[in-house]
PDB file of N, CA and C in Angstrom:
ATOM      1  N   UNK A   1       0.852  -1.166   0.000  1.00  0.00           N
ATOM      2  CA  UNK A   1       0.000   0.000   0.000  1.00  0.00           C
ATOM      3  C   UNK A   1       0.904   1.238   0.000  1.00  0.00           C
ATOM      4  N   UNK A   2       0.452   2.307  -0.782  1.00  0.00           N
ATOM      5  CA  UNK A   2       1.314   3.251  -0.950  1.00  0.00           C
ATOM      6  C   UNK A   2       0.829   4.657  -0.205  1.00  0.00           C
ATOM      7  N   UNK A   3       0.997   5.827   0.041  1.00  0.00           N
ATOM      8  CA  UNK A   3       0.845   6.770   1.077  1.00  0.00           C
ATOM      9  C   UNK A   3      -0.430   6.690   0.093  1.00  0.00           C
ATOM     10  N   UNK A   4      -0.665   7.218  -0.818  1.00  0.00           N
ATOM     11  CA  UNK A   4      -1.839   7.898  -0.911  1.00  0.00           C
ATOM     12  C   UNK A   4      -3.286   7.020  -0.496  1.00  0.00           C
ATOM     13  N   UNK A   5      -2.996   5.494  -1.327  1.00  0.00           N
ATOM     14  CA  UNK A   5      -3.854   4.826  -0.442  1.00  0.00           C
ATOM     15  C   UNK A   5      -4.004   4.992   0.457  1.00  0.00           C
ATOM     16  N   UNK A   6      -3.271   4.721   1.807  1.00  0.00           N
ATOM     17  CA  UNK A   6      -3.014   4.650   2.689  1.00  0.00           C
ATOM     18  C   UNK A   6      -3.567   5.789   3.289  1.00  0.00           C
ATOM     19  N   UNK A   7      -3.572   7.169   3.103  1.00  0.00           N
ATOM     20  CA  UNK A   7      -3.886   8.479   3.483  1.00  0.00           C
ATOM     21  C   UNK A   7      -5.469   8.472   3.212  1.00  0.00           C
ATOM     22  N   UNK A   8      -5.934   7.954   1.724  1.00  0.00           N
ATOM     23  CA  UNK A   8      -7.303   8.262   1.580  1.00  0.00           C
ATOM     24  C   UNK A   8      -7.849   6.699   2.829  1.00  0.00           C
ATOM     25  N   UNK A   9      -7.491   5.684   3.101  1.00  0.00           N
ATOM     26  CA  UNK A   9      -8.087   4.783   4.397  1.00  0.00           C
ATOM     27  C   UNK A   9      -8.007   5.421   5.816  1.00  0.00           C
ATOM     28  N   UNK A  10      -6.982   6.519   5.896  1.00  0.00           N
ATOM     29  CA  UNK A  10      -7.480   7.022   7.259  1.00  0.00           C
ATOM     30  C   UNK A  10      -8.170   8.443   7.143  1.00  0.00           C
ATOM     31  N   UNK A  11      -8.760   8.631   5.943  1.00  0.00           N
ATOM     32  CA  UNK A  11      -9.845   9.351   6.520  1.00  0.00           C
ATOM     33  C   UNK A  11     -11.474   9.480   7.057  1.00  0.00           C
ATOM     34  N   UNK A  12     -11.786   8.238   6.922  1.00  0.00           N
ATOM     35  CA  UNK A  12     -12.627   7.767   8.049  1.00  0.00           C
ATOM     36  C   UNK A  12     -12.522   7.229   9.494  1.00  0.00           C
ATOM     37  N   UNK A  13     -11.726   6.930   9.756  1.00  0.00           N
ATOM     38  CA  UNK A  13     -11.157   7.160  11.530  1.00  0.00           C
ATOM     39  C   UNK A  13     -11.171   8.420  11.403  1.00  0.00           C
ATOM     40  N   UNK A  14     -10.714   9.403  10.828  1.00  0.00           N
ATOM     41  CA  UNK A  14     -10.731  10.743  11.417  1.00  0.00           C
ATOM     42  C   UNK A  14     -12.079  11.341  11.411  1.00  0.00           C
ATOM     43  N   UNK A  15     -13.238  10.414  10.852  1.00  0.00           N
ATOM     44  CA  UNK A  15     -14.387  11.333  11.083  1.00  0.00           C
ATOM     45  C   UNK A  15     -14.496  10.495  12.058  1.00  0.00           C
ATOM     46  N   UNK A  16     -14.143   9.174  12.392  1.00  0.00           N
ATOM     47  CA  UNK A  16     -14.726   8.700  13.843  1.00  0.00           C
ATOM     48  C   UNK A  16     -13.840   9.544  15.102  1.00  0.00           C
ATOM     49  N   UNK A  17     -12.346  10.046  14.891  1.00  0.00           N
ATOM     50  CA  UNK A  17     -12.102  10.831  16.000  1.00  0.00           C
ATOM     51  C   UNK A  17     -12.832  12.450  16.268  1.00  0.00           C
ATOM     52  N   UNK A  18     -13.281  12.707  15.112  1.00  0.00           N
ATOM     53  CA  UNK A  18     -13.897  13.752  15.562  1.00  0.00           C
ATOM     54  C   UNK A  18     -15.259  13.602  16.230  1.00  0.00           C
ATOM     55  N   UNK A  19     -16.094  12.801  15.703  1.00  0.00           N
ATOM     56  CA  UNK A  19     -17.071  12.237  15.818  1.00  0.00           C
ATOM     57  C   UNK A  19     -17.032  11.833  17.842  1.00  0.00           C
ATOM     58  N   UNK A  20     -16.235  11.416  17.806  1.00  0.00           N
ATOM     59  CA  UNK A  20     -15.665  10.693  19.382  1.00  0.00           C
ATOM     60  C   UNK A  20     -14.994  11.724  20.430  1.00  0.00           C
ATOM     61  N   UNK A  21     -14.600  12.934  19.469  1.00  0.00           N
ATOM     62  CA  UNK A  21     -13.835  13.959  20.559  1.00  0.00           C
ATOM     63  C   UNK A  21     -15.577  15.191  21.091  1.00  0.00           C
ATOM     64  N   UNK A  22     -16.294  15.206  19.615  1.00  0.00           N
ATOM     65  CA  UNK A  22     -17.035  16.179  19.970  1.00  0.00           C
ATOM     66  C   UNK A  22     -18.598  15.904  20.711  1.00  0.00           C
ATOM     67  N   UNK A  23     -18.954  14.779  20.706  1.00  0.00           N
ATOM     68  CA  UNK A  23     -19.971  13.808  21.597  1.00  0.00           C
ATOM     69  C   UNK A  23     -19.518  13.880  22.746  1.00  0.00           C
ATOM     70  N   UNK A  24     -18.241  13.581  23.283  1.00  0.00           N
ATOM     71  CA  UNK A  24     -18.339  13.498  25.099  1.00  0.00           C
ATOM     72  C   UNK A  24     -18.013  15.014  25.356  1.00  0.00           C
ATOM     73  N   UNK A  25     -17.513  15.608  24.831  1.00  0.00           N
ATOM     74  CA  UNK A  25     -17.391  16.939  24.914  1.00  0.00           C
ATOM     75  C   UNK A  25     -18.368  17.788  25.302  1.00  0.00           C
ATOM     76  N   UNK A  26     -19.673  17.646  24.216  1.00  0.00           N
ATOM     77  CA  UNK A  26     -21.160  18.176  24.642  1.00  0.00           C
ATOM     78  C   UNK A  26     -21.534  17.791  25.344  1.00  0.00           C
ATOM     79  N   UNK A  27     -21.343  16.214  25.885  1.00  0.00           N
ATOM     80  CA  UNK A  27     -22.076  15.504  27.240  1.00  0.00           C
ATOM     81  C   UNK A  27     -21.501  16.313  27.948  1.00  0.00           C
ATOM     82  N   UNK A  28     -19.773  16.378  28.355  1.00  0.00           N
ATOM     83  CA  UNK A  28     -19.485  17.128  29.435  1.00  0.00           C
ATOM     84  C   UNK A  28     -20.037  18.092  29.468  1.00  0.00           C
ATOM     85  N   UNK A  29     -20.317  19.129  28.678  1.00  0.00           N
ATOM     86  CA  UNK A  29     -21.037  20.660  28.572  1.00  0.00           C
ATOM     87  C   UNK A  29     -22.142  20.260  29.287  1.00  0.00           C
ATOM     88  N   UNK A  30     -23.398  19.961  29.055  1.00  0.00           N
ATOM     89  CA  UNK A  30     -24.943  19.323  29.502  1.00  0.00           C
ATOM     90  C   UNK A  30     -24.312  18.674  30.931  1.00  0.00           C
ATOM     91  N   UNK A  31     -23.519  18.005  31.406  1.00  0.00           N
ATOM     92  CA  UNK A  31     -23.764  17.395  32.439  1.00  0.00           C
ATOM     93  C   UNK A  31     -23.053  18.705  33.643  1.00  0.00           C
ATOM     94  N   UNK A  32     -22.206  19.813  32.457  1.00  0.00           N
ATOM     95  CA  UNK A  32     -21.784  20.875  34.258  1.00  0.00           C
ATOM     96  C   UNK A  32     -23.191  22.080  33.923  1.00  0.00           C
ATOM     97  N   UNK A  33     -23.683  21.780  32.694  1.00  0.00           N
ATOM     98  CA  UNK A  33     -25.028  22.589  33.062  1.00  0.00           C
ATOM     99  C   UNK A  33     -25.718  22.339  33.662  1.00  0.00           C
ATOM    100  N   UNK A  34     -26.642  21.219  33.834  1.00  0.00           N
ATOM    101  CA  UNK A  34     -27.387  20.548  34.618  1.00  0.00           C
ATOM    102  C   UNK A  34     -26.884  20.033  36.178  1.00  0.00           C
ATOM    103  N   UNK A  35     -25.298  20.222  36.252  1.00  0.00           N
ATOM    104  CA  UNK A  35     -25.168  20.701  37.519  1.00  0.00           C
ATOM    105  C   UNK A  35     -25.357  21.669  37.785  1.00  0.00           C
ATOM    106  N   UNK A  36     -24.991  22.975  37.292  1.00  0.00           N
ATOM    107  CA  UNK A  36     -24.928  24.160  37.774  1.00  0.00           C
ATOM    108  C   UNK A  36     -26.628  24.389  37.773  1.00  0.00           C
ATOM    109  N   UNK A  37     -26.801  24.339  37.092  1.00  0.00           N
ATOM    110  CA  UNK A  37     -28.744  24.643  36.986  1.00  0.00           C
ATOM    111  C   UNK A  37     -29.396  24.052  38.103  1.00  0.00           C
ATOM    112  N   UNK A  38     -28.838  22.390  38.583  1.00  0.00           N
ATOM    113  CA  UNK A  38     -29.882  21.990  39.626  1.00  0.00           C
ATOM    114  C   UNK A  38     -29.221  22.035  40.960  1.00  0.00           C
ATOM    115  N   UNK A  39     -27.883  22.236  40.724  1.00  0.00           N
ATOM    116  CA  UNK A  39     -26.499  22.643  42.004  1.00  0.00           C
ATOM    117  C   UNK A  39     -26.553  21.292  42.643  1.00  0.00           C
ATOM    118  N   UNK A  40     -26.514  20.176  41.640  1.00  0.00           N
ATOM    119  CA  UNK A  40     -25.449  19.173  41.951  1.00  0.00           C
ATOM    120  C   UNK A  40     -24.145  19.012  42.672  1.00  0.00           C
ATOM    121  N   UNK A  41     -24.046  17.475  43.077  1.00  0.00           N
ATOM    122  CA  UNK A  41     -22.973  17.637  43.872  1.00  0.00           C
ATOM    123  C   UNK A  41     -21.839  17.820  42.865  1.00  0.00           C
ATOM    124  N   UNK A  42     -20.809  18.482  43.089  1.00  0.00           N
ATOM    125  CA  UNK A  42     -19.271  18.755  42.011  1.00  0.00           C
ATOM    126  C   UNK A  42     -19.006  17.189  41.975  1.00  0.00           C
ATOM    127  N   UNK A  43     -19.143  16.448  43.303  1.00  0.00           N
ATOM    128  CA  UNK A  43     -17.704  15.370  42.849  1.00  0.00           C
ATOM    129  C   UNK A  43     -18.972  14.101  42.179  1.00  0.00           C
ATOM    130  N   UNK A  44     -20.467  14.234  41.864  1.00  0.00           N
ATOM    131  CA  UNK A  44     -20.793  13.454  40.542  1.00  0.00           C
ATOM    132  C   UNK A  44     -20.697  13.480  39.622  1.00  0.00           C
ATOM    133  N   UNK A  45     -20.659  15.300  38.928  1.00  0.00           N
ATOM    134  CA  UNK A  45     -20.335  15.697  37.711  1.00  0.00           C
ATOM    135  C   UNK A  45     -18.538  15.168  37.776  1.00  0.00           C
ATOM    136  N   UNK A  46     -17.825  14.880  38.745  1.00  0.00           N
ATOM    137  CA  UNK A  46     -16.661  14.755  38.285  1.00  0.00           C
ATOM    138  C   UNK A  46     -16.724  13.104  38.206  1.00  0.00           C
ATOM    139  N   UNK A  47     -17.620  12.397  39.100  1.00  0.00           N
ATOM    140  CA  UNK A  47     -17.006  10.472  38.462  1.00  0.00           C
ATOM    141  C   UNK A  47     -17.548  10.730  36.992  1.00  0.00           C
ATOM    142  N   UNK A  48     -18.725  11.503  36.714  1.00  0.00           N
ATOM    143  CA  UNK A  48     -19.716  11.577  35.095  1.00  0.00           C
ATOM    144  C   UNK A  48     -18.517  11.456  34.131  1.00  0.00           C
ATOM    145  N   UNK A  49     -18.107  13.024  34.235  1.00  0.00           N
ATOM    146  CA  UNK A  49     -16.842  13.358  33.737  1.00  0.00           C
ATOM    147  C   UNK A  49     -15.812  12.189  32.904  1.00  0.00           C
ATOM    148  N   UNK A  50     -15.348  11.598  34.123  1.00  0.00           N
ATOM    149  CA  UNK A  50     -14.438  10.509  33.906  1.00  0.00           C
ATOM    150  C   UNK A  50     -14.795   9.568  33.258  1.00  0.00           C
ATOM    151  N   UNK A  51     -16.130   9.295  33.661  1.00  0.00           N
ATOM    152  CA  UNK A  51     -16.411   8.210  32.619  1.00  0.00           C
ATOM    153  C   UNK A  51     -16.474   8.181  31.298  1.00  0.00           C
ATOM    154  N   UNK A  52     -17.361   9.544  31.163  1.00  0.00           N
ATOM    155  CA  UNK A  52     -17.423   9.747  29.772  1.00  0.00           C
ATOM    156  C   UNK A  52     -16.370   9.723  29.029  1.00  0.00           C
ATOM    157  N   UNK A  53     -15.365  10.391  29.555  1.00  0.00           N
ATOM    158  CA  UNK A  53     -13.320  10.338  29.142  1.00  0.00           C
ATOM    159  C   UNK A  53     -13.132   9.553  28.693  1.00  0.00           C
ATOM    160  N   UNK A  54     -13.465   8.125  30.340  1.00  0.00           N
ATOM    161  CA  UNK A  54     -12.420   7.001  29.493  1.00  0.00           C
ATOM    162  C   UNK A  54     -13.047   5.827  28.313  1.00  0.00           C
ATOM    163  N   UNK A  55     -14.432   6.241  28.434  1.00  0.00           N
ATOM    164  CA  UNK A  55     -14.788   5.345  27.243  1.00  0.00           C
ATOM    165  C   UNK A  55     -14.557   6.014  26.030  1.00  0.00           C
ATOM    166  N   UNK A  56     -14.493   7.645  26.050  1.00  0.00           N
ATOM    167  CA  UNK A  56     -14.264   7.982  24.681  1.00  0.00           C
ATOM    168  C   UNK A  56     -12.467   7.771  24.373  1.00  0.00           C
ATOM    169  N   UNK A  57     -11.614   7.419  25.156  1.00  0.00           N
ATOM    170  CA  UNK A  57     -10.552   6.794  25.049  1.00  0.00           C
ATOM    171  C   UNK A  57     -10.275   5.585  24.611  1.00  0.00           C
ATOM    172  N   UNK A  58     -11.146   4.944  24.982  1.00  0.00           N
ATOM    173  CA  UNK A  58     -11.271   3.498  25.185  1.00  0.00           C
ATOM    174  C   UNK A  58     -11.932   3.126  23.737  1.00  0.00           C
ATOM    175  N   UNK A  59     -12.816   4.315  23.058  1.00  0.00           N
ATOM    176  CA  UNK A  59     -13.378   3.675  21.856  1.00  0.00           C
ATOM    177  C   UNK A  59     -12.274   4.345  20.752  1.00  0.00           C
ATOM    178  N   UNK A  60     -11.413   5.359  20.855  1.00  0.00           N
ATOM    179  CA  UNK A  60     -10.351   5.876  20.254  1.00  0.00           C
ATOM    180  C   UNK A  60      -9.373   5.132  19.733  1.00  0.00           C
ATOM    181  N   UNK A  61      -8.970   4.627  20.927  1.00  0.00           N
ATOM    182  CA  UNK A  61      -7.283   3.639  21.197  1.00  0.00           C
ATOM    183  C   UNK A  61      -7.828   2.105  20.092  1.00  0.00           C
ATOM    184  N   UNK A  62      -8.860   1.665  20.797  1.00  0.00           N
ATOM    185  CA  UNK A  62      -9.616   0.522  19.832  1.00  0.00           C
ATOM    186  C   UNK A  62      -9.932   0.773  18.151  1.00  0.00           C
ATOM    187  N   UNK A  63     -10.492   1.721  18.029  1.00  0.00           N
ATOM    188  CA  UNK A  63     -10.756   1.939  16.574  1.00  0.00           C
ATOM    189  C   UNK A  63      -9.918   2.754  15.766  1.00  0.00           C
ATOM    190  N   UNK A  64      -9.212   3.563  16.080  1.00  0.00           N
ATOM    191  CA  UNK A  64      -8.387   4.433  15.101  1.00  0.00           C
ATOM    192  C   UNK A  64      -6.915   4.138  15.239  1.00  0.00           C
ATOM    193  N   UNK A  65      -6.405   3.601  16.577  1.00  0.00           N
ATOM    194  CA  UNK A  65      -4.758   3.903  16.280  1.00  0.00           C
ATOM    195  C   UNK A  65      -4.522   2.001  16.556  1.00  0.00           C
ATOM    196  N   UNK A  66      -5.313   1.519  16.364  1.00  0.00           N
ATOM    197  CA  UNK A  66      -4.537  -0.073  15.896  1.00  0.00           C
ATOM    198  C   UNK A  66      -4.709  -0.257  14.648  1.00  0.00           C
ATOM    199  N   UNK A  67      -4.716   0.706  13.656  1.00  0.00           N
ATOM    200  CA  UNK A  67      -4.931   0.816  12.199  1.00  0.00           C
ATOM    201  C   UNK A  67      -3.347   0.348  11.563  1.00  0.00           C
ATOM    202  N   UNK A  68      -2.945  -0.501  10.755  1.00  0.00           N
ATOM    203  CA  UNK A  68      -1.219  -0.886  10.327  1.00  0.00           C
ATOM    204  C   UNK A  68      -1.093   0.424   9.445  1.00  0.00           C
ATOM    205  N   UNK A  69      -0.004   0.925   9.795  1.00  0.00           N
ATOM    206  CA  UNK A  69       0.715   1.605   9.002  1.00  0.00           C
ATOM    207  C   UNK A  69       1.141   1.283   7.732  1.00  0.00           C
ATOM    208  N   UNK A  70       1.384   2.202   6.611  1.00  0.00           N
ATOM    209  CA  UNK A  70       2.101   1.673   5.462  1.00  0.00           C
ATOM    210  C   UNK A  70       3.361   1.300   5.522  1.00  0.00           C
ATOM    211  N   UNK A  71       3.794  -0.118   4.982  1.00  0.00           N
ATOM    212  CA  UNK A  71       5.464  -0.074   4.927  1.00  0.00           C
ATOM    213  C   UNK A  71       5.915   0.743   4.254  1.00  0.00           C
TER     214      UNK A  71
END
């Protein structure tokens, strides 16, 4: 496989990393609004937080960067 191949196959992981960066992102937004709005406790919005993180890590690391490189 040669770069350009290779370049036009990762550009769908990159709509899944964007796709994956800007979803937990808005959750985080909505979940410190809906704290601040109902004055939630801080340290639920912070386990929320985390979670949301590490699965959007967790679906990152899995789908986009175990992709083989070109020789």
């Amino acid at each position: 496989m040669d770069f350009a191949e290779w370049s036009n196959s990762i550009q769908i992981p990159i709509i899944y990393l964007s796709f994956f960066i800007t979803i937990p992102s808005t959750a985080l937004i909505v979940l410190h609004l809906l704290a601040v709005t109902f004055q939630l406790p801080a340290q639920s919005l912070q386990v929320n937080s985390c979670l949301v993180l590490e699965e959007m890590y967790t679906i990152i690391d899995i789908r986009i960067f175990h992709r083989k490189l070109p020789k």
